[in-house]
Protein backbone atom coordinates (compact mmCIF):
# COMPACT_ATOMS: atom_id res chain seq x y z
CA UNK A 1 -100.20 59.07 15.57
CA UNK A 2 -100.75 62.80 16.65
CA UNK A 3 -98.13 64.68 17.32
CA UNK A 4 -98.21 67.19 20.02
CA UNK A 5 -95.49 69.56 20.69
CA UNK A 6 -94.91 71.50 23.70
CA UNK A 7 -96.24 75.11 23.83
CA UNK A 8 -93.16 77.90 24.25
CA UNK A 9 -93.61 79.99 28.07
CA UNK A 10 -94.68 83.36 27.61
CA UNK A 11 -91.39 84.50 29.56
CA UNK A 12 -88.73 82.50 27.29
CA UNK A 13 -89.08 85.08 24.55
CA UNK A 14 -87.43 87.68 26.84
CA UNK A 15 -84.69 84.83 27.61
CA UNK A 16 -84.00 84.58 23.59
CA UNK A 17 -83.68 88.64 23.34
CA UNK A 18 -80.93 88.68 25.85
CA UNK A 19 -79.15 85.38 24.67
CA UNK A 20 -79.02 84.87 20.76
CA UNK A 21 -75.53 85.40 20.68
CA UNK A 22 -72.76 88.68 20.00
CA UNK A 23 -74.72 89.43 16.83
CA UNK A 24 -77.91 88.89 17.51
CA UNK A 25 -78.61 89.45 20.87
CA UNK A 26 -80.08 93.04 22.18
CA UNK A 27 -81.40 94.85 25.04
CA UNK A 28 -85.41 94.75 26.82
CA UNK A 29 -86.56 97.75 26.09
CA UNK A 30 -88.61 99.45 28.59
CA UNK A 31 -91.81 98.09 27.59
CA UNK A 32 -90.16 94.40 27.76
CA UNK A 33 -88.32 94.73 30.77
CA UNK A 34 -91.74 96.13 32.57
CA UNK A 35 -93.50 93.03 30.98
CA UNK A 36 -90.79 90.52 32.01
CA UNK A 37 -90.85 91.64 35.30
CA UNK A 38 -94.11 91.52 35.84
CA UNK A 39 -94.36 88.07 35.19
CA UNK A 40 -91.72 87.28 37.39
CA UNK A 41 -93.55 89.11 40.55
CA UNK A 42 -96.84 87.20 39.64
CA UNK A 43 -95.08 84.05 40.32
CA UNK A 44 -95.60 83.11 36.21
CA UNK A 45 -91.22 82.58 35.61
CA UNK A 46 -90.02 79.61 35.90
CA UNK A 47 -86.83 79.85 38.88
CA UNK A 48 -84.34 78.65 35.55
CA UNK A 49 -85.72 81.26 33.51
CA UNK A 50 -85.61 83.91 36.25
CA UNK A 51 -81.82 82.86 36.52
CA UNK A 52 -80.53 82.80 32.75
CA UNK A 53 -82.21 86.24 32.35
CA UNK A 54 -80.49 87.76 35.55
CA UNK A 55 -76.90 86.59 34.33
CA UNK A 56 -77.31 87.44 30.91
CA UNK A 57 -78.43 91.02 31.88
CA UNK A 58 -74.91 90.90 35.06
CA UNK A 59 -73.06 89.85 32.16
CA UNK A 60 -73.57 92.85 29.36
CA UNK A 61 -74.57 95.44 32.14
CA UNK A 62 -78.24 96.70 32.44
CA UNK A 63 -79.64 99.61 30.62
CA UNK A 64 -81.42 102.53 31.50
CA UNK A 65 -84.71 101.12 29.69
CA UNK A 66 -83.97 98.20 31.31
CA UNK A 67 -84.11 99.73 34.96
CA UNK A 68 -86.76 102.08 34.52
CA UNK A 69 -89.07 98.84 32.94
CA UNK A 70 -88.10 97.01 35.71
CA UNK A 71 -89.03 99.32 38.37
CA UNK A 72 -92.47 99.85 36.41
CA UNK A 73 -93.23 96.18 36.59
CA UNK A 74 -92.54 95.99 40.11
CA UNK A 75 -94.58 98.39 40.79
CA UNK A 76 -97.37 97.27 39.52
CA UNK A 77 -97.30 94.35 42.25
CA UNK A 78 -97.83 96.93 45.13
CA UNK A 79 -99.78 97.09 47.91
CA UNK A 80 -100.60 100.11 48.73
CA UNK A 81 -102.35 101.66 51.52
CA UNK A 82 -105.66 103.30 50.22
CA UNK A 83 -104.26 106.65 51.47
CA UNK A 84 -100.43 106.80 51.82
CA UNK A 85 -98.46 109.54 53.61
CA UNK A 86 -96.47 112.00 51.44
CA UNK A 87 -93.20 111.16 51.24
CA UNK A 88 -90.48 114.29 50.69
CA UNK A 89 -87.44 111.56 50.05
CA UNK A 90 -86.68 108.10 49.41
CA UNK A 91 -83.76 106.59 50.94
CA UNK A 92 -82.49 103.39 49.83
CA UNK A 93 -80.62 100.96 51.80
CA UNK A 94 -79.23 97.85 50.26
CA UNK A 95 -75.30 97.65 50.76
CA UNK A 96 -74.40 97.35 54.17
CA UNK A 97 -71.11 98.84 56.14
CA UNK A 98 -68.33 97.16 56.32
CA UNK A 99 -65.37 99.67 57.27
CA UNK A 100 -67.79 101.97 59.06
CA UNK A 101 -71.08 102.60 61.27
CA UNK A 102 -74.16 103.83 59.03
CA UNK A 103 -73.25 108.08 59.73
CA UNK A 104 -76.03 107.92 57.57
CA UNK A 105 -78.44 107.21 59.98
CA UNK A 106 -77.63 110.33 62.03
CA UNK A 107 -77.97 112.70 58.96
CA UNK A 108 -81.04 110.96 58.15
CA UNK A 109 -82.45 111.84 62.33
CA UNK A 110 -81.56 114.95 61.54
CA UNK A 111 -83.38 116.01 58.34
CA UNK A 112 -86.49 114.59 59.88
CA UNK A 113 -86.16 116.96 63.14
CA UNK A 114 -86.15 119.51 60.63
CA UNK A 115 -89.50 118.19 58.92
CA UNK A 116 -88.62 115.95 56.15
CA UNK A 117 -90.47 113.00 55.53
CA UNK A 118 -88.27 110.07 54.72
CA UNK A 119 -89.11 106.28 53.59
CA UNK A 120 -86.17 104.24 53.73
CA UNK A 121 -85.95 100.58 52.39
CA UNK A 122 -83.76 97.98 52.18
CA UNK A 123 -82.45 94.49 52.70
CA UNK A 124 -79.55 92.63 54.53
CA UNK A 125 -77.66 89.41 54.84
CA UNK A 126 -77.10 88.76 51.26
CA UNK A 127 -73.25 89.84 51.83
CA UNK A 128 -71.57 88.08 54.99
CA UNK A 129 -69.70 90.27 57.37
CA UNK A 130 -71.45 93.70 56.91
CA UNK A 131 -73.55 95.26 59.43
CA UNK A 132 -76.96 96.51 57.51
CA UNK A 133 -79.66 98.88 58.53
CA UNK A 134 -82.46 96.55 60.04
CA UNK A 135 -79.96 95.40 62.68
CA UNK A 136 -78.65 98.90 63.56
CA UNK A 137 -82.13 100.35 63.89
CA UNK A 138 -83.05 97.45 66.46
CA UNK A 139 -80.24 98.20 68.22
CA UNK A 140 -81.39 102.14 68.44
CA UNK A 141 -84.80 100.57 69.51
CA UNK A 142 -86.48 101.61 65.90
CA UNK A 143 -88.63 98.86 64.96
CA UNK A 144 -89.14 98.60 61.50
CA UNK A 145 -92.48 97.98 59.89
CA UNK A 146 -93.85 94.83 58.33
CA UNK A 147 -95.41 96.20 54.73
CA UNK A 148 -96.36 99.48 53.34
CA UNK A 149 -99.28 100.52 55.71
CA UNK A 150 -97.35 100.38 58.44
CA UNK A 151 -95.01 102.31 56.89
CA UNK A 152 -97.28 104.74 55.99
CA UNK A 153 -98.60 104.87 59.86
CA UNK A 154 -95.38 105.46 61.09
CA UNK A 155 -94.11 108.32 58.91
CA UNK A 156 -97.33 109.99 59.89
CA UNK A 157 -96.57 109.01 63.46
CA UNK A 158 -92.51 110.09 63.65
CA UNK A 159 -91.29 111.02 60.05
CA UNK A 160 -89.56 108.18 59.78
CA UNK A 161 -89.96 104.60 58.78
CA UNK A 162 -87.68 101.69 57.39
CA UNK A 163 -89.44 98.72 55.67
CA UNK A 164 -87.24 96.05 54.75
CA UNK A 165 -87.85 94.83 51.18
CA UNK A 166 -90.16 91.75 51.92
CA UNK A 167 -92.56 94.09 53.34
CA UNK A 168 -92.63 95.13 49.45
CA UNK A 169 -92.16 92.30 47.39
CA UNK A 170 -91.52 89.06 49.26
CA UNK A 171 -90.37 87.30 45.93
CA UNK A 172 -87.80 90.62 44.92
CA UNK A 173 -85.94 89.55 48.51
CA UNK A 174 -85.95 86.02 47.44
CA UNK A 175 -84.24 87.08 43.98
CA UNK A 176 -81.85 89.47 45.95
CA UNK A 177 -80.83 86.18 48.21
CA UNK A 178 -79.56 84.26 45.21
CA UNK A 179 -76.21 86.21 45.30
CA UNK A 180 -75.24 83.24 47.40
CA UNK A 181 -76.33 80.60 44.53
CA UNK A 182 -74.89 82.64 41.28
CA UNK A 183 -71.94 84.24 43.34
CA UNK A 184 -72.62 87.72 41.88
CA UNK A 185 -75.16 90.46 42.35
CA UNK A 186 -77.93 90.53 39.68
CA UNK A 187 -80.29 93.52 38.50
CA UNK A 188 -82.23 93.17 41.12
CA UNK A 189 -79.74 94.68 43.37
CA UNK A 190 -79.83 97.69 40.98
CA UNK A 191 -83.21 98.53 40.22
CA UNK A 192 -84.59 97.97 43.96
CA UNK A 193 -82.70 101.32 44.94
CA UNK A 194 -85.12 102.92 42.71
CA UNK A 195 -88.63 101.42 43.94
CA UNK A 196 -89.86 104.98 45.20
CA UNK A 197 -93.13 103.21 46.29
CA UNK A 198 -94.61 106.26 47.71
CA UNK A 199 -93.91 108.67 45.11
CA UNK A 200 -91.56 110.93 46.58
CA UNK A 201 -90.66 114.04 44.38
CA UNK A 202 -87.11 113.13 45.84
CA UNK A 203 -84.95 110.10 45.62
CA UNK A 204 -81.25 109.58 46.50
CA UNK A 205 -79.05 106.95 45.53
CA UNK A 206 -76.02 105.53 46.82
CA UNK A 207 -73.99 102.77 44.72
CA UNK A 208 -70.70 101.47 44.88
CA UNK A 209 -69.69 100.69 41.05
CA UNK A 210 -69.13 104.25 39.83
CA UNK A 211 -70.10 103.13 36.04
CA UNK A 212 -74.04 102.37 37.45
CA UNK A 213 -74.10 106.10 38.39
CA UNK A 214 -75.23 107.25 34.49
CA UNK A 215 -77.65 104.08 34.64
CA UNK A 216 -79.45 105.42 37.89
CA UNK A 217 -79.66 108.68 36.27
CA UNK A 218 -80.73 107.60 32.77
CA UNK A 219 -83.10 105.63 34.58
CA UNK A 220 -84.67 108.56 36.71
CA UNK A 221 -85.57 110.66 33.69
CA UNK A 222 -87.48 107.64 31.84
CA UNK A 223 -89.13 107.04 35.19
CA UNK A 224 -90.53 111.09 35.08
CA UNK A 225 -88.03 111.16 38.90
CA UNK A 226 -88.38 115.35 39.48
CA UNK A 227 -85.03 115.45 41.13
CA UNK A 228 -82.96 112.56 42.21
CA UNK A 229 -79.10 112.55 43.17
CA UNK A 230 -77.10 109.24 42.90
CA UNK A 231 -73.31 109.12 44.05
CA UNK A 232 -70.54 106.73 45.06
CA UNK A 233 -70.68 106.07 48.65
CA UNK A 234 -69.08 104.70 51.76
CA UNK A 235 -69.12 100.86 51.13
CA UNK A 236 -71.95 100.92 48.66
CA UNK A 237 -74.52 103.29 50.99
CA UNK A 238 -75.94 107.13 50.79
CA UNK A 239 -72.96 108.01 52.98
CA UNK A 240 -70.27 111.21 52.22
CA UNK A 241 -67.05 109.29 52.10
CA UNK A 242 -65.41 113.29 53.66
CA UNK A 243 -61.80 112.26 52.67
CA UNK A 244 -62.37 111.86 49.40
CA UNK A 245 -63.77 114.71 46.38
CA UNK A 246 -67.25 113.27 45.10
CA UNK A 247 -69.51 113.88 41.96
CA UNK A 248 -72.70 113.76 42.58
CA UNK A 249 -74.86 113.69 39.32
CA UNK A 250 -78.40 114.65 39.43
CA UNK A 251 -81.67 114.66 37.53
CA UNK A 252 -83.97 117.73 38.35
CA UNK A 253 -87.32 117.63 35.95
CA UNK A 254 -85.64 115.85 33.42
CA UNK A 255 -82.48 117.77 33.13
CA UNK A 256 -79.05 116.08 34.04
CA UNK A 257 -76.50 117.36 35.87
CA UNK A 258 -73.22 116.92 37.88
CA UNK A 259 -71.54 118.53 40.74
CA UNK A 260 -68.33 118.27 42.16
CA UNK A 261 -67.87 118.24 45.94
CA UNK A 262 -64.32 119.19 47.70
CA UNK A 263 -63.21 116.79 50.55
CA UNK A 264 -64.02 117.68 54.10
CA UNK A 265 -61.30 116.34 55.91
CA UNK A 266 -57.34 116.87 55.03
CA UNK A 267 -56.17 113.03 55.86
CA UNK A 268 -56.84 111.17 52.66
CA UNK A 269 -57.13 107.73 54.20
CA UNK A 270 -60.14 106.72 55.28
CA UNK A 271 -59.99 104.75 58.88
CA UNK A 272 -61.40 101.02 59.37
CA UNK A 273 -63.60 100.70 62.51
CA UNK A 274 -62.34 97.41 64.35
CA UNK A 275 -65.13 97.26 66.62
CA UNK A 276 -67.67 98.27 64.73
CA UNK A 277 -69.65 99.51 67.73
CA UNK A 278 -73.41 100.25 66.70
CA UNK A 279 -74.03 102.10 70.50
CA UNK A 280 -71.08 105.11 69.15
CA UNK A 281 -74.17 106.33 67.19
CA UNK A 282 -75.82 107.14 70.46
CA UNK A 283 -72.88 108.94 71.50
CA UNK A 284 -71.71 110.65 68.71
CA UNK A 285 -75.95 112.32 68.83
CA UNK A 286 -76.15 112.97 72.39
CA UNK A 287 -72.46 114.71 71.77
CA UNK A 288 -71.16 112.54 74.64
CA UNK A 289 -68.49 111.34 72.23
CA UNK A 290 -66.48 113.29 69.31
CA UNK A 291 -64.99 111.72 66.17
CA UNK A 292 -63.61 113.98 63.36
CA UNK A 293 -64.35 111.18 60.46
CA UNK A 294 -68.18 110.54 61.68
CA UNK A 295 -69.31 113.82 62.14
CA UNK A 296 -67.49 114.94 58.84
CA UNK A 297 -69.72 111.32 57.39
CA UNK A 298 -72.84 113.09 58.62
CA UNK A 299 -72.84 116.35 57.50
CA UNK A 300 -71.33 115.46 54.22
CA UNK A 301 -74.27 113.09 53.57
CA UNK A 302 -76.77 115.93 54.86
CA UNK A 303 -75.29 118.33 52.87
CA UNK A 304 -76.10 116.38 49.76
CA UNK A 305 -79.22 115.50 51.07
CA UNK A 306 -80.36 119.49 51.57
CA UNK A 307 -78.92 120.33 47.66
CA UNK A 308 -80.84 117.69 46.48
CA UNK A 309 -83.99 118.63 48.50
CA UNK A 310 -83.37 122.50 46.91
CA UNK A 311 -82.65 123.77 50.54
CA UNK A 312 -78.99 125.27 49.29
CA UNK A 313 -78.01 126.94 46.83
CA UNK A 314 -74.67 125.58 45.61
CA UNK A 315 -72.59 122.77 47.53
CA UNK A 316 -70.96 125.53 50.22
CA UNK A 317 -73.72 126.62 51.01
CA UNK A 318 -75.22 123.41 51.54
CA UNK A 319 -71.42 122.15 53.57
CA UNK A 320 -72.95 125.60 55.47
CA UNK A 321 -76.13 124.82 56.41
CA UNK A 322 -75.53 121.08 57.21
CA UNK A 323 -72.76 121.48 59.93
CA UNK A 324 -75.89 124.32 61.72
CA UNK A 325 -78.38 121.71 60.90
CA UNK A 326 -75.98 119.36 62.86
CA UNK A 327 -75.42 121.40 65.47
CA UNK A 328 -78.71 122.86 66.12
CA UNK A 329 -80.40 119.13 66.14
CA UNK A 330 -82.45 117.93 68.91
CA UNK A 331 -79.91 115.70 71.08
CA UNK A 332 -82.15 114.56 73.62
CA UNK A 333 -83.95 112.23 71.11
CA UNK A 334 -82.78 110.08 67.91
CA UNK A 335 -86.64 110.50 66.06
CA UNK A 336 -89.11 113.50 67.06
């Protein structure tokens, strides 16, 4: 009788790193996290495989080396145009607003008036009973576009474009989705922030957990990021919560730092929007409408923005700058 026994998948060995137990289990390091997820985005995991290694990594916290390998092996996956537009900053959009309309979004119109070229990505739906960034942009009558091509058509077009994550990496959205089956965000929801598929010298993070804020930045440096800025903000998003004093920590050509920004606004309780009304953004812009909290949400958020970009020289000057910036913007249209 021969005895044949079965051959063990190439991915269970990353599996066995991450689960041998409180003594013998370690961390991917960069080179295995890129490898690992590379397999996964060719479609070469099996879905339980994919699973145990996303729990075992939500359970002890990712790494740095983790991210950064990670973000390499997605990247490897990508489709990109043969000549893509140059991108000045990366905006990630993955959490969603709960308590308050994506200000965001208004600082965001604004730095592009002013020339800034911004790619902004996310995804939606994986958290019931937040409005996300797809839905709002429809509503303003921004379309988004369908993969990176487009993208790169219409930031040559308007400055602007928003690609939900599918337009990336189909099977990344699919892993995002399962927060419904394991009942807790995985990696994915970490590392995605950090895609950068264009290459822009600038990249800003928002994140809810304050604890993932040294990840992001440990992750920037091993990625060779030239300047990125990651802080807490409002409900997870790259929004100034202006109530509250914020640290922003940064990475600029491999050097960390951290500021500390003052609060904008005296009242130290932030206000829940009932109606979450997605039409105010319209008239907050146009100026037919003013609200104390939202306009303090914008130019807080393009305040960091313009430190970040190296457009002020400490965080006064760039409160300074953004509330002119503000003021000075283009109200007869949302995008040039």
């Amino acid at each position: 009788m021969v005895c044949t026994m079965n051959l063990e998948h190439p991915f269970a060995q990353y599996v066995r790193i991450l689960g041998r137990g409180k003594n013998l289990s370690r961390s991917l390091t960069e080179e295995e996290a890129e490898a690992a997820m590379a397999i996964i985005l060719r479609g070469e995991a099996r879905p339980e495989q994919i699973g145990a290694m996303m729990m075992l990594l939500r359970v002890k916290e990712e790494d740095p080396e983790e991210i950064a390998g990670f973000v390499r092996g997605a990247r490897s996956t990508f489709e990109l145009p043969l000549a893509p537009s140059e991108v000045d900053l990366d905006w990630s959009s993955y959490a969603g607003k709960r308590q308050q309309l994506p200000w965001f979004l208004l600082a965001v119109f604004t730095l592009v008036g002013e020339g800034v070229r911004i790619f902004m990505h996310g995804t939606e739906g994986h958290t019931p009973g937040r409005l996300y960034t797809r839905g709002a942009l429809k509503t303003l009558s921004i379309e988004p576009a369908s993969n990176l091509t487009e993208s790169s058509n219409q930031i040559n077009k308007v400055g602007f474009s928003y690609l939900p994550l599918e337009g990336i990496s189909k099977i990344l959205r699919d892993l995002i989705d399962l927060r419904s089956i394991f009942g807790l965000r995985s990696p994915v929801h970490t590392f995605a922030r950090m895609l950068n598929p264009f290459s822009a010298q600038f990249l800003l993070q928002g994140i809810f957990h304050p604890n993932y804020m040294k990840i992001h930045q440990g992750a920037a440096k091993l990625l060779g990021q030239h300047h990125m800025a990651v802080f807490r903000g409002e409900g997870g998003e790259i929004e100034r919560r202006p109530n509250k004093p914020l640290t922003v920590d940064t990475v600029h050509n491999g050097n960390f730092e951290s500021e500390n920004w003052p609060p904008l606004l005296t009242e130290p309780r932030q206000p829940k929007d009932l109606a979450m009304d997605i039409t105010r953004l319209k008239e907050i812009w146009y100026g037919d409408e003013t609200d104390p909290y939202a306009i303090a949400a914008v130019t807080g958020t393009l305040a960091i923005s313009l430190k970040l970009l190296g457009k002020a020289s400490d965080v006064v000057d760039a409160q300074k700058k953004a509330e002119k910036m503000w003021r000075d913007r283009n109200r007869k249209r949302l995008l040039p």
